[in-house]
Protein backbone atom coordinates (compact mmCIF):
# COMPACT_ATOMS: atom_id res chain seq x y z
CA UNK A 1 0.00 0.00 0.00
CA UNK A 2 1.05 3.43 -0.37
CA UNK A 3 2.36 5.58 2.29
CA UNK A 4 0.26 8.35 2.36
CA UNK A 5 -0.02 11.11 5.01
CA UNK A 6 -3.58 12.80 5.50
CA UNK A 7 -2.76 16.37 7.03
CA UNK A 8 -5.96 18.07 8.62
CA UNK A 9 -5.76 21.57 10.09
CA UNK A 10 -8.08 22.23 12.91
CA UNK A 11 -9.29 24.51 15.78
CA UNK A 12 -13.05 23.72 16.99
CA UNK A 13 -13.85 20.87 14.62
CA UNK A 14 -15.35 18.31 17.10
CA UNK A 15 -18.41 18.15 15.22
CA UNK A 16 -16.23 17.08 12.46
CA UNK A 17 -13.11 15.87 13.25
CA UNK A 18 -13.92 12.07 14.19
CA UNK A 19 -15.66 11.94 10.64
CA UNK A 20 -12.94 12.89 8.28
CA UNK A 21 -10.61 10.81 10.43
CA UNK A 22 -12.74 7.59 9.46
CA UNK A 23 -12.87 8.61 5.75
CA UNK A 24 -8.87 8.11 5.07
CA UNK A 25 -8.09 5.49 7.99
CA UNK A 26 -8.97 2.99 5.38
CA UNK A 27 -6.13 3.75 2.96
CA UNK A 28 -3.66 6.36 5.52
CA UNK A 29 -0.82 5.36 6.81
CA UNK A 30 -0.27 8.58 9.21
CA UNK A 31 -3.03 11.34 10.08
CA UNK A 32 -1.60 13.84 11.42
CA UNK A 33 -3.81 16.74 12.74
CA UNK A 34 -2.37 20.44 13.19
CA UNK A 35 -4.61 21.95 15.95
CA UNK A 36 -4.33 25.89 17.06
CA UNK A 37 -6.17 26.26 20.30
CA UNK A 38 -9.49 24.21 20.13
CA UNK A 39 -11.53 25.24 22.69
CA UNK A 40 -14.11 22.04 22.45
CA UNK A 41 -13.42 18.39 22.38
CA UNK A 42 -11.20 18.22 18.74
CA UNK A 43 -7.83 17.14 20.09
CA UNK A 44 -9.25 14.33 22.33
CA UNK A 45 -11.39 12.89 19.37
CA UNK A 46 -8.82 13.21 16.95
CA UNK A 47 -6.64 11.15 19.34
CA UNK A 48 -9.48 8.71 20.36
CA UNK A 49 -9.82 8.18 16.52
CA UNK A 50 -6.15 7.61 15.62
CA UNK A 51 -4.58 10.60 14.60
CA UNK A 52 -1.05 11.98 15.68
CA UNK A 53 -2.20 15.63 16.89
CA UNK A 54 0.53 18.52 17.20
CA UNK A 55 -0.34 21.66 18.37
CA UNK A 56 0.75 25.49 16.53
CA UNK A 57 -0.75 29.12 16.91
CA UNK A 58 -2.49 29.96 13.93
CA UNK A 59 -1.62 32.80 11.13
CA UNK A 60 -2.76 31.37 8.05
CA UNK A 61 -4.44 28.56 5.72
CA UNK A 62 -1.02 28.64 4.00
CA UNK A 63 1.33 29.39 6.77
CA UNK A 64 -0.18 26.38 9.07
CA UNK A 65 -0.48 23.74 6.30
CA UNK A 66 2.99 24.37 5.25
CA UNK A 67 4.70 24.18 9.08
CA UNK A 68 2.84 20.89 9.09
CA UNK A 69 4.73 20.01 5.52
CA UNK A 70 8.22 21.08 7.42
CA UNK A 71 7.55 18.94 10.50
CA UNK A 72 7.54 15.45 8.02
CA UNK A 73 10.20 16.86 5.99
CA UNK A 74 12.57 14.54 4.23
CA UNK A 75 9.99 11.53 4.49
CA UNK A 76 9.08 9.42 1.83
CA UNK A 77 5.60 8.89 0.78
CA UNK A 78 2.39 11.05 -0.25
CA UNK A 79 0.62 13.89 1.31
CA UNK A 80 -3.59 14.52 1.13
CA UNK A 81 -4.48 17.46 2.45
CA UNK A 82 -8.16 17.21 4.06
CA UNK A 83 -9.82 19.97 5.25
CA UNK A 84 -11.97 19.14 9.29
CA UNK A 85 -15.34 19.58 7.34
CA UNK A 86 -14.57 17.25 4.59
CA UNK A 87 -14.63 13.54 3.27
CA UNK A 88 -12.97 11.78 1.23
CA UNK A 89 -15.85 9.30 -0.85
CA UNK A 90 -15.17 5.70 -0.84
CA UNK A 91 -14.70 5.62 -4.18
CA UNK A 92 -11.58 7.83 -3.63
CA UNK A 93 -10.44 6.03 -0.91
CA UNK A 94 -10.56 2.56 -3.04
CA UNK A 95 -8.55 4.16 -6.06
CA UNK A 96 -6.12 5.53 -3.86
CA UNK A 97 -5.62 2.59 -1.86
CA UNK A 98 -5.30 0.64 -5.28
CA UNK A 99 -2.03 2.79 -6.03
CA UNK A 100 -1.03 5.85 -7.29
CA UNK A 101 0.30 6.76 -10.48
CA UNK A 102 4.33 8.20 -11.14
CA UNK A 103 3.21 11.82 -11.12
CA UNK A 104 4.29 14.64 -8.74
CA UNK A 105 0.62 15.57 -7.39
CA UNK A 106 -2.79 14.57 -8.29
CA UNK A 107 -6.21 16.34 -8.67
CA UNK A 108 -9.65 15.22 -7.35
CA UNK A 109 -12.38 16.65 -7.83
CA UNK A 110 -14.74 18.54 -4.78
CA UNK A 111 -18.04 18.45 -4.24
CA UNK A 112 -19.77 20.79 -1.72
CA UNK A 113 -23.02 20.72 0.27
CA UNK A 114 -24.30 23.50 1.58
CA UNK A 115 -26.56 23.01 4.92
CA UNK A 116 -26.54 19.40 3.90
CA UNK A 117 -27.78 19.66 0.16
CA UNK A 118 -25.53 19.16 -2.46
CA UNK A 119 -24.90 21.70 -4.77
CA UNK A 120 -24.78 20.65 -8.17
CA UNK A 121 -24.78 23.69 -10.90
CA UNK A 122 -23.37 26.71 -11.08
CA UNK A 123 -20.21 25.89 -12.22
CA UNK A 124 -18.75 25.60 -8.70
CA UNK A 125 -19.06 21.71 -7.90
CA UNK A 126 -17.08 18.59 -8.72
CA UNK A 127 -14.13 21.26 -9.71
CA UNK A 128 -11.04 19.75 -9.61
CA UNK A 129 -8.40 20.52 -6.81
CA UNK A 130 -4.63 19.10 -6.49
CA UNK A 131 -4.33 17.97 -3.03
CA UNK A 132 -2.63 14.78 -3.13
CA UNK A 133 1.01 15.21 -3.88
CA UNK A 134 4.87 13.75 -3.17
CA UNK A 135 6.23 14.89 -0.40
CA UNK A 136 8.63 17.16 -0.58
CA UNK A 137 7.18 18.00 -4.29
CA UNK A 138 4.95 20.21 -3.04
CA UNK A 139 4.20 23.81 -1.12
CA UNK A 140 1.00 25.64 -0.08
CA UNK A 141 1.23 29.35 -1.74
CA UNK A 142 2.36 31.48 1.03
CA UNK A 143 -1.12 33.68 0.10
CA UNK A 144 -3.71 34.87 2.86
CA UNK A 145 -6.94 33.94 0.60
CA UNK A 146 -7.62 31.54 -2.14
CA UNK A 147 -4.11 29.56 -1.46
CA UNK A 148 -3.08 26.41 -3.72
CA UNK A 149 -0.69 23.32 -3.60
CA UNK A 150 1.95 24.10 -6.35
CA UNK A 151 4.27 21.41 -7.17
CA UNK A 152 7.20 21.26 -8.88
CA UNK A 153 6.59 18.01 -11.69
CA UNK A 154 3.61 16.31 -13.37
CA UNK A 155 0.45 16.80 -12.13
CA UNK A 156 -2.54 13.98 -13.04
CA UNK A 157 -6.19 13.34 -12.38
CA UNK A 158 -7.80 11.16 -10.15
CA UNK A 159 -11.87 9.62 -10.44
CA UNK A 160 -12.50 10.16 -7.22
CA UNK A 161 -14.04 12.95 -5.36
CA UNK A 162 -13.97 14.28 -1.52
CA UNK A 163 -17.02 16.08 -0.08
CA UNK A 164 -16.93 19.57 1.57
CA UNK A 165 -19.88 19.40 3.56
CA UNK A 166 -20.00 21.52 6.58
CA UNK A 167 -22.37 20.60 9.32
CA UNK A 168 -22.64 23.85 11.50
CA UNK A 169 -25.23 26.65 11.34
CA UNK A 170 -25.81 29.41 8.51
CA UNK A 171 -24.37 31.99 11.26
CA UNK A 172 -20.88 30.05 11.76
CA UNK A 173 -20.73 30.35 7.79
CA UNK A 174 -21.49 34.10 7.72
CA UNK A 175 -19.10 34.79 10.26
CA UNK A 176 -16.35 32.83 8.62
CA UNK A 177 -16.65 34.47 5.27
CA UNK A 178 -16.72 37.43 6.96
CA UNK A 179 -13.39 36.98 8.41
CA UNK A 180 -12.60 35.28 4.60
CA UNK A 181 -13.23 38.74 2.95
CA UNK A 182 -10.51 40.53 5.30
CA UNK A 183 -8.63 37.70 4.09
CA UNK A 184 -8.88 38.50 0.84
CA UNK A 185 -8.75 42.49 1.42
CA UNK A 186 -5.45 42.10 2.57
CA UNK A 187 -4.19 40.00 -0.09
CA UNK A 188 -5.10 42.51 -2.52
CA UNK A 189 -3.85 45.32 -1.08
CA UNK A 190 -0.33 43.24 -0.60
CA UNK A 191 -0.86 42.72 -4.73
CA UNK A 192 -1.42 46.33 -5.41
CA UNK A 193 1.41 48.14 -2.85
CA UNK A 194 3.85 45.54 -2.15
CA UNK A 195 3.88 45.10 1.65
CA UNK A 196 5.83 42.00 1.59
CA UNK A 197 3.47 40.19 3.75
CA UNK A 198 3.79 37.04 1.45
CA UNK A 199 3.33 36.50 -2.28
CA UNK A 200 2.45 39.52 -4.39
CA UNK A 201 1.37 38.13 -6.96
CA UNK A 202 -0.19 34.75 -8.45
CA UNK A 203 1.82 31.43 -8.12
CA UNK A 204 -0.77 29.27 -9.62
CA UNK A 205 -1.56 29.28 -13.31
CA UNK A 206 -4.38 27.25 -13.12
CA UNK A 207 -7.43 28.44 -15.56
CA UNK A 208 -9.64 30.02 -12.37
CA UNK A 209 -7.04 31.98 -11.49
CA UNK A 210 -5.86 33.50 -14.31
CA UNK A 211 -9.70 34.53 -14.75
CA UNK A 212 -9.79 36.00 -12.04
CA UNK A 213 -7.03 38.17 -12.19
CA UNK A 214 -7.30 39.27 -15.52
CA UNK A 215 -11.23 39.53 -16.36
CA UNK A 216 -12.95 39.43 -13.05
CA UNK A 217 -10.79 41.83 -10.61
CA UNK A 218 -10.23 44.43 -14.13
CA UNK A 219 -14.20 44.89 -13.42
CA UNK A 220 -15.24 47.97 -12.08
CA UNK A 221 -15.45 47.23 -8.01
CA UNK A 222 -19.45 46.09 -6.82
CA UNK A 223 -20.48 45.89 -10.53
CA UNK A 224 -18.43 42.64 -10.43
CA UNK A 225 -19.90 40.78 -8.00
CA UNK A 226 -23.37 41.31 -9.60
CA UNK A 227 -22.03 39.91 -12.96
CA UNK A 228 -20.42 36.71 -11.02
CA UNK A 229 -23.67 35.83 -9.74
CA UNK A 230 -25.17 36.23 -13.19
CA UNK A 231 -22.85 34.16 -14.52
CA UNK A 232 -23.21 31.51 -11.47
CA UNK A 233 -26.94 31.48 -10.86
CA UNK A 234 -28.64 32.50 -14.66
CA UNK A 235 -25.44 30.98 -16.99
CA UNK A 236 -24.43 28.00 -15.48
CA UNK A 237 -28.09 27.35 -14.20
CA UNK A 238 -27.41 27.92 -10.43
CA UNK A 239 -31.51 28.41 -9.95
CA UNK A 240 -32.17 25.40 -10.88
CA UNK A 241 -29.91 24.07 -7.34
CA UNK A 242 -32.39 23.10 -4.21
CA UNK A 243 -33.60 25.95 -1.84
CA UNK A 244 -30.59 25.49 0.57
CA UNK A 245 -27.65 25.31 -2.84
CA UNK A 246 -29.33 28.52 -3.88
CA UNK A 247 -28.79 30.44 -0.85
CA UNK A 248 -25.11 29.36 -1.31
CA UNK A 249 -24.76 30.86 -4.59
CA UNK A 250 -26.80 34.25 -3.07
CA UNK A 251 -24.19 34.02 0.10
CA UNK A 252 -20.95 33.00 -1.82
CA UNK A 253 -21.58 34.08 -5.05
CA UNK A 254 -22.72 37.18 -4.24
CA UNK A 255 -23.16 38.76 -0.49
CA UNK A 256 -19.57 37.48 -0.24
CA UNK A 257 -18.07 39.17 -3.20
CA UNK A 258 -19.80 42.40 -2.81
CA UNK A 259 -18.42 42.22 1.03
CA UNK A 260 -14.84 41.82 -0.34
CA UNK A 261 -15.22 45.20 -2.35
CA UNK A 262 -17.23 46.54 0.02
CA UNK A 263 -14.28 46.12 2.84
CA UNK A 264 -11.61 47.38 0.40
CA UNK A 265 -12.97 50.61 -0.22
CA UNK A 266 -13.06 51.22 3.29
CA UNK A 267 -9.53 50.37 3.64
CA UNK A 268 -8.33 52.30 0.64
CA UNK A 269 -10.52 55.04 1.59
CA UNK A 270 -8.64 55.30 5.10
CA UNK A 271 -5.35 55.39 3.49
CA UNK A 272 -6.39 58.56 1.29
CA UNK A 273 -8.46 60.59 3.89
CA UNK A 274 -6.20 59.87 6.71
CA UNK A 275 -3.02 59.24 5.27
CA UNK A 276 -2.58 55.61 6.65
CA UNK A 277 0.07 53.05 5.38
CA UNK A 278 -2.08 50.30 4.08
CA UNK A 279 -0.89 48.18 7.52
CA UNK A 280 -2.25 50.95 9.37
CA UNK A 281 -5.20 51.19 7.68
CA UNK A 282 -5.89 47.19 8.29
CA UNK A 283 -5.43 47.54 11.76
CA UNK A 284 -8.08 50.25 11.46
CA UNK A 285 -11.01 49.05 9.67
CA UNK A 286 -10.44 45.25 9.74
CA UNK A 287 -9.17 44.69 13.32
CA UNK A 288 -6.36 43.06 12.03
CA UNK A 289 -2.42 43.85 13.68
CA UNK A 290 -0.22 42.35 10.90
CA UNK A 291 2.82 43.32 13.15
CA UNK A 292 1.76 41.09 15.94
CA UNK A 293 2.14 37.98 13.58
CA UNK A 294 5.33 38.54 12.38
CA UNK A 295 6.95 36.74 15.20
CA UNK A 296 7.52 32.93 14.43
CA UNK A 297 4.84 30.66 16.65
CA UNK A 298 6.48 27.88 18.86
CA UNK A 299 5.42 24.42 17.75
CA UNK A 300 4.96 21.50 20.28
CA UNK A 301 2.12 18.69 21.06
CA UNK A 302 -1.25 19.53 21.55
């Protein structure tokens, strides 16, 4: 069998911790969960359930997956990154466990259910996503928002598919995108003036993001976000999703992107009328001290 290495980031997943455990015991050699501070019962499930659990403060997506890459360094095998809120299908976990093919990563697709109905149009289901890789082959872009795997050799498909399917209420979800568009509002403003926080521009070539920075962000700002959900719910037939699915293209395809604008012209806005460095103006509208998380975070078992 292959040695494969499920990485799962966490803080206050105990409704969903135990679940994506049993999805890749079947075929994982090592699960190793990266916990920053859970509050709830995550770290005790995750260990009743079989996972190696380590412990590290939390900056980013990108900056915690890729401390967890650094800790296995130098190992043989495969890594599959898993998010706490998904599963991996057993049709996945057969193929996998059948063997993997002489690539450097491999892509699988991702479904998503939204309050637990699948959502199947709009263009943004059963999309495929690299997370299975070599290790050592691969890096998570060192990005705030919207970070990617990149590896370095020849990327393939997979059949299988692993299921995003969040179980917590609608007002978890609104708060996390909320804190997803300051996210994203900083990673733009790093783009446009440099502030070295971490890439400043795209490492990915992949088709959705070249879109996006060339033909959706050259939109005019809150006009764009109307003409993504066009797209989404009218174009690639969105409406025709169940009740639940179409307040996820309403939430995320729209109320989400219009919040991203909406937040950046506030920050912007700040740095003309008050005459704020863009890090200043962060800390002002978005609550956010990039200067406090410069300092490297000690790493030990949770």
């Amino acid at each position: 069998m292959t040695d494969i290495t499920v990485i799962i980031l966490t803080k206050d997943e105990a409704l969903h911790i135990a679940r994506a455990i049993a999805s890749a015991r079947g075929f994982a050699s090592r699960i190793l969960v990266v916990d920053s501070g859970s509050t709830d019962d995550t770290v005790q499930l995750a260990r009743m359930a079989g996972a190696e659990v380590l412990y590290h403060p939390w900056t980013t997506h990108a900056g915690q997956f890729n401390w967890a890459l650094d800790q296995i360094s130098g190992q043989s095998g495969w890594i599959l990154r898993l998010d706490a809120d998904e599963v991996v299908t057993p049709a996945l976990a057969d193929e996998i466990a059948g063997g993997l093919p002489d690539v450097a990563g491999l892509r699988l697709r991702r479904h998503i259910h939204f309050l637990g109905q699948p959502v199947r149009y709009g263009g943004v289901s059963a999309l495929p996503v690299l997370r299975l890789f070599r290790n050592g082959a691969g890096r998570c872009e060192d990005r705030w928002m919207d970070e990617h795997i990149v590896v370095e050799g020849d990327v393939a498909d997979l059949n299988g598919a692993i299921i995003d399917d969040n179980r917590k209420p609608l007002d978890w979800w609104v708060a996390k995108h909320n804190r997803y568009a300051s996210r994203e509002v900083i990673d733009i403003l790093n783009q446009r003036y440099q502030m070295g926080l971490a890439a400043s521009g795209p490492q990915n070539t992949g088709a959705k993001r070249w879109i996006k920075v060339n033909g959706y962000n050259r939109l005019p700002s809150g006009l764009r976000a109307g003409v993504y959900f066009f797209y989404r719910y009218v174009l690639r037939l969105g409406c025709l999703d169940g009740r639940r699915a179409r307040q996820f293209h309403v939430l995320q395809g729209f109320w989400y992107r219009y919040l991203v604008d909406a937040k950046l012209a506030e920050v912007e806005r700040q740095m003309v009328t008050r005459n704020f460095s863009p890090i200043a103006a962060i800390r002002e509208v978005l609550e956010i001290d990039l200067e406090a998380q410069t300092a490297e975070p000690q790493r030990g078992a949770a």
